[in-house]
Protein backbone atom coordinates (compact mmCIF):
# COMPACT_ATOMS: atom_id res chain seq x y z
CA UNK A 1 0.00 0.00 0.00
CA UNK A 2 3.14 3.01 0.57
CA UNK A 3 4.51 1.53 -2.78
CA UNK A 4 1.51 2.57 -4.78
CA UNK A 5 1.15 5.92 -2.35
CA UNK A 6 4.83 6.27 -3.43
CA UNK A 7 4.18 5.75 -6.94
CA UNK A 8 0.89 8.31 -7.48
CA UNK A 9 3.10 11.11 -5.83
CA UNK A 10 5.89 10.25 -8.16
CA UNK A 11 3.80 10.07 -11.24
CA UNK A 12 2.00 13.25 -10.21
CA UNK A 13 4.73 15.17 -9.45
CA UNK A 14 5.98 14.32 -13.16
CA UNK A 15 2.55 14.93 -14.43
CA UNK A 16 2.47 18.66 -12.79
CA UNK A 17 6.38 19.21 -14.24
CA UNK A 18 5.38 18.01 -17.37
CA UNK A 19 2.22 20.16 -17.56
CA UNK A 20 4.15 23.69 -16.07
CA UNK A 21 7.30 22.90 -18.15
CA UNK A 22 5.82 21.65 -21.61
CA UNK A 23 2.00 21.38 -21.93
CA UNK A 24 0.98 25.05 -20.54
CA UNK A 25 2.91 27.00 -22.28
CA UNK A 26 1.58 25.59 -25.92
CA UNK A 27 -1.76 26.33 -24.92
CA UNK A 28 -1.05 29.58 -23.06
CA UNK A 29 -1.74 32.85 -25.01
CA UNK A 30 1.02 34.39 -26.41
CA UNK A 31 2.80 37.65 -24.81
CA UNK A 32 0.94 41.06 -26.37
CA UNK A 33 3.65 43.74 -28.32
CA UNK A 34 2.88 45.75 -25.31
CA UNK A 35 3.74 43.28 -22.57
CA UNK A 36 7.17 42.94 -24.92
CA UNK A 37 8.00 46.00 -25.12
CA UNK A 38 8.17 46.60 -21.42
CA UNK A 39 9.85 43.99 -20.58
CA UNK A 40 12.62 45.55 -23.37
CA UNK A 41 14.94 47.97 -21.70
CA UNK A 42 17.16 49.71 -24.42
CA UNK A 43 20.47 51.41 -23.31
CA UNK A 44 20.49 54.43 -25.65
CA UNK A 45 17.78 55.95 -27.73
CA UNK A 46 19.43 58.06 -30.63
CA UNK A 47 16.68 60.42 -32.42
CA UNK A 48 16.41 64.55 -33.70
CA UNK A 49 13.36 64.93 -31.84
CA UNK A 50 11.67 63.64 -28.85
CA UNK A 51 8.29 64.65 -27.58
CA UNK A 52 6.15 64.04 -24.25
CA UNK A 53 2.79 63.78 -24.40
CA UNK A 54 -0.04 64.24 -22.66
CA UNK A 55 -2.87 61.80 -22.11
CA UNK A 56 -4.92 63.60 -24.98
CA UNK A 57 -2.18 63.43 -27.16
CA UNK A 58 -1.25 67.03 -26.74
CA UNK A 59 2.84 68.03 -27.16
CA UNK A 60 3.68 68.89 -23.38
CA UNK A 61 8.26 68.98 -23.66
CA UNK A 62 10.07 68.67 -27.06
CA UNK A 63 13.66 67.76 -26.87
CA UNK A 64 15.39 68.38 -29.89
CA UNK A 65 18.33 70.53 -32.10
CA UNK A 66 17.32 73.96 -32.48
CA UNK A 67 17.98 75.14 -36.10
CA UNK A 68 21.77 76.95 -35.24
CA UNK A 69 22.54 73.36 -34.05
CA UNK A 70 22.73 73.55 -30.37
CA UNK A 71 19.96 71.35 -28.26
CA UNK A 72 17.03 72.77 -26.75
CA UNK A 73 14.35 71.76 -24.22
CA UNK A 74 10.74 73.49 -24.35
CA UNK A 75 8.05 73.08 -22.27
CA UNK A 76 4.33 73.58 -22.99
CA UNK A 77 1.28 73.99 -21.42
CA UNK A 78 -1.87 72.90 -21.33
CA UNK A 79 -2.67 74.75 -24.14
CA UNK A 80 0.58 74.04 -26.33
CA UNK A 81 2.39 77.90 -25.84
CA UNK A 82 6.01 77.33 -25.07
CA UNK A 83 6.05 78.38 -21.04
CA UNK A 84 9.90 77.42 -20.33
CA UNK A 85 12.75 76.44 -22.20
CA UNK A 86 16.48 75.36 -21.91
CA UNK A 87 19.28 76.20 -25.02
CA UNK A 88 22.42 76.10 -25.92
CA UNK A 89 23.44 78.36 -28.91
CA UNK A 90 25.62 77.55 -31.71
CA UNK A 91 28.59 78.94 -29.36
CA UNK A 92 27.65 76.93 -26.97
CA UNK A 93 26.16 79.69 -24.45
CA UNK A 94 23.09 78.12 -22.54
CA UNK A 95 20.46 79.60 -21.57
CA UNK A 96 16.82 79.31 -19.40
CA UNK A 97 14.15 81.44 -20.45
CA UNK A 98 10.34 81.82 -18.69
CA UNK A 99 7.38 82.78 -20.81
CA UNK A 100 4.49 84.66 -19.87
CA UNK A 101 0.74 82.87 -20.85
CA UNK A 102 0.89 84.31 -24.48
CA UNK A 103 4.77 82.56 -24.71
CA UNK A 104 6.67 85.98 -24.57
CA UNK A 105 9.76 85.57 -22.99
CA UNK A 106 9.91 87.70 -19.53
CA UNK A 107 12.73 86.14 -17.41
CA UNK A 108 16.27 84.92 -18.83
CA UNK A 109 18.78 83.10 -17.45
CA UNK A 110 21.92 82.46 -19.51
CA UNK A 111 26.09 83.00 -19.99
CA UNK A 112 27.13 85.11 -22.46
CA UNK A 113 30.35 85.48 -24.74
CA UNK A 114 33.43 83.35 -25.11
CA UNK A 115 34.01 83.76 -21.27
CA UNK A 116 30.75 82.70 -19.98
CA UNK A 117 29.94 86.21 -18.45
CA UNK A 118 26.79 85.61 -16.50
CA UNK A 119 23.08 87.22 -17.16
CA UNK A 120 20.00 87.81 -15.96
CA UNK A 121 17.13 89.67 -18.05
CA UNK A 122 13.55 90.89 -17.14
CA UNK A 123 11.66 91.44 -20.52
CA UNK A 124 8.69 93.19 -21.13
CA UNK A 125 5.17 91.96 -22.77
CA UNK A 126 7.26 92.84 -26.13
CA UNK A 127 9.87 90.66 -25.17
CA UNK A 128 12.27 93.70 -25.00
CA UNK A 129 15.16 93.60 -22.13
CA UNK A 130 13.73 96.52 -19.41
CA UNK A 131 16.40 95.46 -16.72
CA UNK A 132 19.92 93.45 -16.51
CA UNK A 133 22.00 91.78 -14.12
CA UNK A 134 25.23 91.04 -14.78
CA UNK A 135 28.65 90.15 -14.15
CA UNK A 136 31.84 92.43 -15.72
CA UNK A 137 34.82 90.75 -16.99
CA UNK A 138 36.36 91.73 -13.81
CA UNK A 139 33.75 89.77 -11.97
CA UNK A 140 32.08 92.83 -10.38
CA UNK A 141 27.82 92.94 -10.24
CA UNK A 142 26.37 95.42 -12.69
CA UNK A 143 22.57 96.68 -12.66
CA UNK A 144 21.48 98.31 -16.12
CA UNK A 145 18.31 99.25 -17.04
CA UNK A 146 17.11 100.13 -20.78
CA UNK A 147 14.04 101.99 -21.81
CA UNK A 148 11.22 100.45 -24.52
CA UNK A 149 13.40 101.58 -27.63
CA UNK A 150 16.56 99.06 -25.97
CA UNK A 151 18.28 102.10 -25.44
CA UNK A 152 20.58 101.90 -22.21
CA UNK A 153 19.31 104.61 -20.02
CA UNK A 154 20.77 103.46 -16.52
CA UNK A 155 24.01 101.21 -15.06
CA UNK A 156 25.19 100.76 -11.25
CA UNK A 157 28.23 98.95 -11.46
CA UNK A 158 31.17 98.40 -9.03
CA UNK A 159 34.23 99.38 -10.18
CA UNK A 160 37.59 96.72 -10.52
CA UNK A 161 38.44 98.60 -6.90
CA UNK A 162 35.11 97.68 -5.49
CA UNK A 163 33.88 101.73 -5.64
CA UNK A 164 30.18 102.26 -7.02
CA UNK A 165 29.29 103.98 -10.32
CA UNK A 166 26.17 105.03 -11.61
CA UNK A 167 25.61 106.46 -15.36
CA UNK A 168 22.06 108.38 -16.78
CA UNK A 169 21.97 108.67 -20.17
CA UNK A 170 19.85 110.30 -22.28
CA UNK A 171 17.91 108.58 -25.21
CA UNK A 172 21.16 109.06 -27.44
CA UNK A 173 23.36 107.35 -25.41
CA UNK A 174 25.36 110.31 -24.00
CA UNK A 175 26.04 110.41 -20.66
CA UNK A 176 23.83 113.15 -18.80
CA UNK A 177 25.08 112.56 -14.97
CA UNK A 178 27.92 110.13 -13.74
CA UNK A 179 29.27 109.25 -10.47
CA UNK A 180 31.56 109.44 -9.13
CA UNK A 181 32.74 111.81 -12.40
């Protein structure tokens, strides 16, 4: 009586291997694309464009080349205006740039020139520069302000000795009041 107990388990437990090993899967349903294609994990994805999308379909970030060459990063809203982007130009200065909701540019970020001088810009609703922070070659802050024709009308600077300067000038260009003179 164990010897036939024995021999049920034994031909059972072959019966289940035989069923999970060969059997099942010939009558299971085949993997989807979908379920393939997560399980698929590539390593690098080479392409000129890349967008994210929304669940309606709707462009929300576009990575891509800008048409000088260098890469850029913008980023919609829910309505598809360009809100925020990141770029590097041709000469490889980047920037970051805010939009207002009709995707005028009002704050940017960026490094200018060959040696990277740093800047700050608060644009108007015409996209025009109104004030700028920025760094001199000598490293010291400078505050300019320009009027709505981008005419420079204002700087306070430190000098390379660390003394404050402040220039008014006229719609021209020509100094009206410095100082220290």
């Amino acid at each position: 009586m164990k010897r036939d107990w024995y021999l049920k388990g034994v031909l059972t437990a072959i019966a289940v291997g035989l069923w999970v090993l060969i059997l099942r899967p010939m009558f299971a349903p085949a993997p989807s694309r979908a379920a393939e294609a997560e399980q698929a994990v590539a390593k690098v994805v080479r392409a000129e464009r890349f967008e994210a999308v929304d669940k309606d379909g709707k462009t929300r970030a576009v990575l891509s080349l800008l048409p000088g060459g260098g890469p850029g990063l913008a980023l919609h809203d829910e309505k598809g205006t360009i809100r925020a982007g990141l770029a590097m130009s041709s000469d490889g200065s980047p920037a970051l740039w805010f939009a207002d909701k009709k995707g005028t540019m009002r704050v940017k970020f960026g490094l200018l020139y060959e040696d990277g001088t740093p800047l700050l810009g608060l644009l108007d609703k015409d996209g025009k520069v109104r004030v700028g922070l920025s760094l001199l070659p000598g490293g010291n802050p400078a505050l300019s302000l320009f009027d709505e024709k981008d005419k420079l009308r204002a700087t306070l600077a430190l000098q390379a000795d660390g003394s404050p300067n402040l220039w008014l000038k006229d719609d021209q260009g020509k100094v009206l009041w410095q100082a220290p003179p």
